[in-house]
Protein backbone atom coordinates (compact mmCIF):
# COMPACT_ATOMS: atom_id res chain seq x y z
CA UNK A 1 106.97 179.77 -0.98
CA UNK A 2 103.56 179.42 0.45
CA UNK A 3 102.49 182.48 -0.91
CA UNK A 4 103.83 182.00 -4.46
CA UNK A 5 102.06 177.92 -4.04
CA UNK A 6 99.09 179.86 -2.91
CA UNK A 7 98.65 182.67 -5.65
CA UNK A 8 99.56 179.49 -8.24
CA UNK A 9 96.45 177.93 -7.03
CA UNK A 10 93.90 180.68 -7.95
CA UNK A 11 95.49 181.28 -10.77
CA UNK A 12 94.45 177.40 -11.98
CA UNK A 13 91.08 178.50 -10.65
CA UNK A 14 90.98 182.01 -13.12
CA UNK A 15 92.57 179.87 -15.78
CA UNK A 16 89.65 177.18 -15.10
CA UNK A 17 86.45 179.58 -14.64
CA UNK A 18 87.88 180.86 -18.11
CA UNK A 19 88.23 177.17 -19.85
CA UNK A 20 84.83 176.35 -18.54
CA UNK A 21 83.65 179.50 -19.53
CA UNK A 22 85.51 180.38 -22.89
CA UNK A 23 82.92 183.14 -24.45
CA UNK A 24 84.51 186.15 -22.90
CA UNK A 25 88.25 185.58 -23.62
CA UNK A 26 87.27 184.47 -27.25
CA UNK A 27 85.26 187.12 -27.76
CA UNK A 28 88.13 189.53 -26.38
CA UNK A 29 90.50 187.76 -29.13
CA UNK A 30 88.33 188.36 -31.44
CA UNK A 31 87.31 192.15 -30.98
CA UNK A 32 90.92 192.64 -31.54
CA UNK A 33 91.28 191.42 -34.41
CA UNK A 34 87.86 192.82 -35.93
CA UNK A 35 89.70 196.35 -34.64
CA UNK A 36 92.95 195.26 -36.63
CA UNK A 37 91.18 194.21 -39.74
CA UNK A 38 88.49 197.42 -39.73
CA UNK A 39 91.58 200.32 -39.03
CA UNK A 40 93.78 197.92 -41.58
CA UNK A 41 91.54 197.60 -44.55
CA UNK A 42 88.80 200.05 -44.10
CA UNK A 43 91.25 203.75 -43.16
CA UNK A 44 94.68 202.19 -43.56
CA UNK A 45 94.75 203.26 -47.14
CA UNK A 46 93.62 206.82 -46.31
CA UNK A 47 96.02 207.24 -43.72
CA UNK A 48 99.49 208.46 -44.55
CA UNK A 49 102.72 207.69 -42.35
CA UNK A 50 105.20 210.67 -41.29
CA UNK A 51 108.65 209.68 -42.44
CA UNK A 52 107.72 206.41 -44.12
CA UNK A 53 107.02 204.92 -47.48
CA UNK A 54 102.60 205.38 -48.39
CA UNK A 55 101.84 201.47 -47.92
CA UNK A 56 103.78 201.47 -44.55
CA UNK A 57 100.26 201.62 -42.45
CA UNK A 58 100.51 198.00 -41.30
CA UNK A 59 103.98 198.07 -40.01
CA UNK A 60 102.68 201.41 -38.08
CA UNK A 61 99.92 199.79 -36.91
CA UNK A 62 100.52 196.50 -35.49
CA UNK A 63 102.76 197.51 -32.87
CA UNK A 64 100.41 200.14 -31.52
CA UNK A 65 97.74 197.05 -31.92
CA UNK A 66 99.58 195.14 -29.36
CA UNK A 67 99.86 197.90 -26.53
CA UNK A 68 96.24 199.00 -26.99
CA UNK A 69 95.41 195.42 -26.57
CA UNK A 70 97.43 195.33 -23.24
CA UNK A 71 95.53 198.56 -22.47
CA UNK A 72 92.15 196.38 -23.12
CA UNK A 73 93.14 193.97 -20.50
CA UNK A 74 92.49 196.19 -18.07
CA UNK A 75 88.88 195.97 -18.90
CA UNK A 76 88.83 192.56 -18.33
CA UNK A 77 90.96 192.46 -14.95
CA UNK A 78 88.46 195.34 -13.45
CA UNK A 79 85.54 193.13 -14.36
CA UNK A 80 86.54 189.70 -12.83
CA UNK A 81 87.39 191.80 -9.80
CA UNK A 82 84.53 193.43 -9.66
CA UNK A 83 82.74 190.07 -10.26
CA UNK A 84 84.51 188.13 -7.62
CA UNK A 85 83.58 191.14 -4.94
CA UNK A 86 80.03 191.37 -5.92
CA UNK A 87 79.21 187.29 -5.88
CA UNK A 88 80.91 187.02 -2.07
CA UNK A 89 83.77 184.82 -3.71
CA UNK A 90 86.90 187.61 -2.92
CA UNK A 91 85.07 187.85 1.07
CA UNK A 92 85.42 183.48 0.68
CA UNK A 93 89.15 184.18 -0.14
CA UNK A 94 89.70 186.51 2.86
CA UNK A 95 88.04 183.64 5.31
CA UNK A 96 91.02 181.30 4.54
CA UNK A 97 94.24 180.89 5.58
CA UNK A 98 95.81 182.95 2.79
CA UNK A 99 97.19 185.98 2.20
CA UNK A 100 96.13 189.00 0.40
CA UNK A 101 99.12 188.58 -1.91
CA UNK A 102 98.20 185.12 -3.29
CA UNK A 103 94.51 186.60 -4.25
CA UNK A 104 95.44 189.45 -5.75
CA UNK A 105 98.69 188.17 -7.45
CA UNK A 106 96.70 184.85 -8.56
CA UNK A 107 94.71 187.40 -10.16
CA UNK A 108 97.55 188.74 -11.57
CA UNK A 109 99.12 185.46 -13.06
CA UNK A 110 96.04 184.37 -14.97
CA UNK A 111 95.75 188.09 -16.80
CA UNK A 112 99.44 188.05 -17.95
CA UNK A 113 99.09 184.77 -19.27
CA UNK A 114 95.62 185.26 -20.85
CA UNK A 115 97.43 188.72 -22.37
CA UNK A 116 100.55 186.61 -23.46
CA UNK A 117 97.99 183.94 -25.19
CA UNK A 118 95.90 187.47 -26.83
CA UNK A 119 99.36 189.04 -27.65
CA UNK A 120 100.30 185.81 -29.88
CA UNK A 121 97.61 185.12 -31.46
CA UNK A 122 96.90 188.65 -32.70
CA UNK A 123 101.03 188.44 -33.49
CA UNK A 124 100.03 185.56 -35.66
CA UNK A 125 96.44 187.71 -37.55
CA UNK A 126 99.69 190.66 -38.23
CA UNK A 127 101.62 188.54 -39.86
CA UNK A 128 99.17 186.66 -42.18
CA UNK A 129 98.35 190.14 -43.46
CA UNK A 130 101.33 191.21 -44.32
CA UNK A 131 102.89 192.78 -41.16
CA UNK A 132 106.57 191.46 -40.55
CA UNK A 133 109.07 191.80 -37.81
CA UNK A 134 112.13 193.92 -39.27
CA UNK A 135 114.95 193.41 -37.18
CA UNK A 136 116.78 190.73 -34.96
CA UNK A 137 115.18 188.03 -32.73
CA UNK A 138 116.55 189.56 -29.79
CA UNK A 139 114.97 192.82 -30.30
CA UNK A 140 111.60 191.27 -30.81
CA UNK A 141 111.32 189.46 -27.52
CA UNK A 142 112.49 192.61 -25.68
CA UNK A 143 109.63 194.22 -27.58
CA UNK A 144 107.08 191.27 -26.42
CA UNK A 145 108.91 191.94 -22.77
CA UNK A 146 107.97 195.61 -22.89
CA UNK A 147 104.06 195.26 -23.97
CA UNK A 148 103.80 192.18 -21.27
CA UNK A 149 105.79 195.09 -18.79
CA UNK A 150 102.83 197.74 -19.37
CA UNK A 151 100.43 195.01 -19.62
CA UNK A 152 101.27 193.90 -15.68
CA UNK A 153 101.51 197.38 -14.97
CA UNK A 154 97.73 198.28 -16.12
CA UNK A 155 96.65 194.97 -14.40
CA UNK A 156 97.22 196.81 -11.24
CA UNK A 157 94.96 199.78 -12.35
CA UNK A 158 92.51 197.15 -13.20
CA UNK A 159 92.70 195.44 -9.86
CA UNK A 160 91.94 198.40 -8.02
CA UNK A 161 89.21 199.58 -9.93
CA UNK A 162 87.47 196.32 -9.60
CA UNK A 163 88.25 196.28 -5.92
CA UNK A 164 87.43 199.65 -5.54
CA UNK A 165 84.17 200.19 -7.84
CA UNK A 166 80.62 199.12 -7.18
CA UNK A 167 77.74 198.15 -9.31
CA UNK A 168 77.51 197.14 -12.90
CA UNK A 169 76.54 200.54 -14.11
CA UNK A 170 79.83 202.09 -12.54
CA UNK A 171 82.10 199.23 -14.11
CA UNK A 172 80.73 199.93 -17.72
CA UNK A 173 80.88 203.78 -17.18
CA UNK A 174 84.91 203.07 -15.91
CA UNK A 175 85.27 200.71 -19.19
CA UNK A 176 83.83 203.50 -21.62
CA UNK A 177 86.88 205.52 -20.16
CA UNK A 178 89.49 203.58 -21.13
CA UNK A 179 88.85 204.10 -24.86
CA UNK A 180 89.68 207.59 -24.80
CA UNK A 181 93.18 206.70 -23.22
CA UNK A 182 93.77 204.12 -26.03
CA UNK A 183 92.41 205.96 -28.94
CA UNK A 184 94.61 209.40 -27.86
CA UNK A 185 97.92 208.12 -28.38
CA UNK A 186 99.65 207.10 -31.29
CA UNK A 187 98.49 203.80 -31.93
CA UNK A 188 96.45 204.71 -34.74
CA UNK A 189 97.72 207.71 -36.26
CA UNK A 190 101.14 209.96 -35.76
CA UNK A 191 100.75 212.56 -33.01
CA UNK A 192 102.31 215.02 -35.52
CA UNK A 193 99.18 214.47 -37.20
CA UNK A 194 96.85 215.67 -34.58
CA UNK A 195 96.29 218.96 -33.67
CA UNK A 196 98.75 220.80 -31.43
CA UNK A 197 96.46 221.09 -28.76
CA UNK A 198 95.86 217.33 -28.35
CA UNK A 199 99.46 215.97 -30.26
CA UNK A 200 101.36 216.17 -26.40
CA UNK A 201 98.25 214.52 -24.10
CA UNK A 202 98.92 211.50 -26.87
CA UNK A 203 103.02 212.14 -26.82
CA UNK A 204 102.42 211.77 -23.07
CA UNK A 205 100.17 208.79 -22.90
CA UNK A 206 101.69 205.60 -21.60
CA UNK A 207 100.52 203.41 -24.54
CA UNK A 208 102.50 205.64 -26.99
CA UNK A 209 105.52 204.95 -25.04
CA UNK A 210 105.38 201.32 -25.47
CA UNK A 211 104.09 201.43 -29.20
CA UNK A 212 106.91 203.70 -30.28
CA UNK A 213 109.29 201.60 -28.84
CA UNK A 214 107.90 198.23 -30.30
CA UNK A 215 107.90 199.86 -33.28
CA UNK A 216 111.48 200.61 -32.99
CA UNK A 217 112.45 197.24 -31.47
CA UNK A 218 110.65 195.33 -34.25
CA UNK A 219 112.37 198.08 -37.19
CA UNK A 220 108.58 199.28 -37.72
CA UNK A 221 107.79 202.60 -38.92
CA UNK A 222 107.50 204.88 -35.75
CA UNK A 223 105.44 207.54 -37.82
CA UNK A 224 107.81 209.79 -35.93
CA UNK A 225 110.04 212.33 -37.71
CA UNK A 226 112.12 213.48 -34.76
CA UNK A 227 111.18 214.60 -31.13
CA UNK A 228 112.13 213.96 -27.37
CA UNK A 229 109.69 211.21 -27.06
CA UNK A 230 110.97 208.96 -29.88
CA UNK A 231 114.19 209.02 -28.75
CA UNK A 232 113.71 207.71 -25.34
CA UNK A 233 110.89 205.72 -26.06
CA UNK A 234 112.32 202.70 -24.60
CA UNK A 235 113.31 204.11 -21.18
CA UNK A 236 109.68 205.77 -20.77
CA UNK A 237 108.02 202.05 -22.02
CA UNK A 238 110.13 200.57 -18.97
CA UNK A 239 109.58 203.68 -16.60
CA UNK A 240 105.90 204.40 -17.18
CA UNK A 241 104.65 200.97 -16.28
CA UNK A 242 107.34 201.27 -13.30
CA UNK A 243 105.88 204.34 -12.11
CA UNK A 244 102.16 202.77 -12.72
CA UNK A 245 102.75 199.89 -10.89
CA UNK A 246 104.53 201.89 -7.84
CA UNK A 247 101.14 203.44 -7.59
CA UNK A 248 98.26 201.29 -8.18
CA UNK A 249 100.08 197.82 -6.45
CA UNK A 250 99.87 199.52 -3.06
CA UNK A 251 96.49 201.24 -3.80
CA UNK A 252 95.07 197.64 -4.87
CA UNK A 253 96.51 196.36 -1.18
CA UNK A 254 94.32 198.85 0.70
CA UNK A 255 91.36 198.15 -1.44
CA UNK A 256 91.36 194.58 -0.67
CA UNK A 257 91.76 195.09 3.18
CA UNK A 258 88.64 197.56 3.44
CA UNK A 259 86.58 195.34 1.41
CA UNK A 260 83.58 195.22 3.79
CA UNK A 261 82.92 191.03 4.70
């Protein structure tokens, strides 16, 4: 219990640096939606989906929207980590009486709920544009569940890169690298699409795991005709972010114990 009061605590702190300091999760809002309203309106119409009506490009899109936004999380994760290490104010944390957990997992709280906050209120841009939800209430919160699932999964990545990189220069050469993860996948366009070099790196990427199966789970288009990884999209969206998590949590523990004081 001490632990979970602990890692509580600095997650009031994360949530309070952020209210004091607003500019950086507004502008992350934002960016998202300026990415949603540019791929939307400015190549939606000249962008065709496999095995649904021409006009479908919203109801393709808006799904993958929300997973690359839990992908862009990571971003933000890595560079409060990163942040906290560089001021002195994660070596402050390991003076006190508290355990690694409660830092790291304090962390942890404050990015899910900033991502559950970022996740409804681009929910909210979809549907004023036209995107709706197509099936059954219960099927759209276990679609919310699985983007929130990879979301805490990639917060682990995100943790241990800012634990584990130094320097300002490295961080913003790390963030550059995440676009190419969210950009080859199928959040924009159907993998069918691409050529068949490159249509299995996206087939395998994580984010097109969880995409495809909000798609299915909110009766989207999946811009998927018929393959292996549309039919078990839903087990990979819950086993990827398993598999992530199995690998990055304990990776993120030995970063913070060789942090030099």
């Amino acid at each position: 219990m001490t632990a979970i009061r602990n890692s509580w605590i600095i997650t009031q702190r994360d949530l309070l640096h952020w209210v004091r300091q607003p500019a950086l999760p507004i502008f992350g809002v934002v960016f998202n939606i300026m990415i949603l309203l540019m791929f939307a309106f400015l190549f939606g119409g000249a962008i065709e989906v496999p095995g649904a009506d021409r006009g479908s490009y919203i109801a393709f899109l808006l799904p993958g929207m929300f997973a690359l936004t839990m992908l862009f999380g990571l971003e933000s994760t890595m560079a409060a980590m990163s942040d906290d290490a560089q001021k002195g104010v994660t070596d402050r944390f390991r003076s006190m009486p508290i355990g690694a957990s409660a830092v790291v997992g304090g962390r942890a709280g404050a990015d899910v709920l900033y991502s559950a906050l970022s996740l409804a209120v681009l929910i909210v841009g979809g549907l004023l544009i036209g995107w709706r939800v197509e099936s059954d209430l219960l099927s759209a919160l276990a679609a919310v569940a699985l983007l929130l699932w990879l979301r805490f999964a990639l917060l682990w990545v995100g943790i241990f890169l800012g634990l584990f990189v130094r320097g300002a220069g490295a961080t913003s050469a790390v963030q550059v690298l995440v676009w190419p993860l969210g950009f080859i996948s199928n959040v924009f366009v159907a993998p069918e699409t691409m050529p068949a070099w490159l249509a299995p790196i996206a087939d395998w990427n994580p984010i097109s795991a969880t995409a495809t199966a909000a798609r299915q789970l909110f009766g989207n288009p999946t811009g998927v005709t018929q393959n292996w990884f549309s039919e078990n999209s839903i087990t990979l969206a819950i086993v990827g972010p398993l598999v992530i998590t199995l690998i990055f949590l304990p990776l993120s523990a030995i970063a913070y114990r060789r942090l030099k004081r």
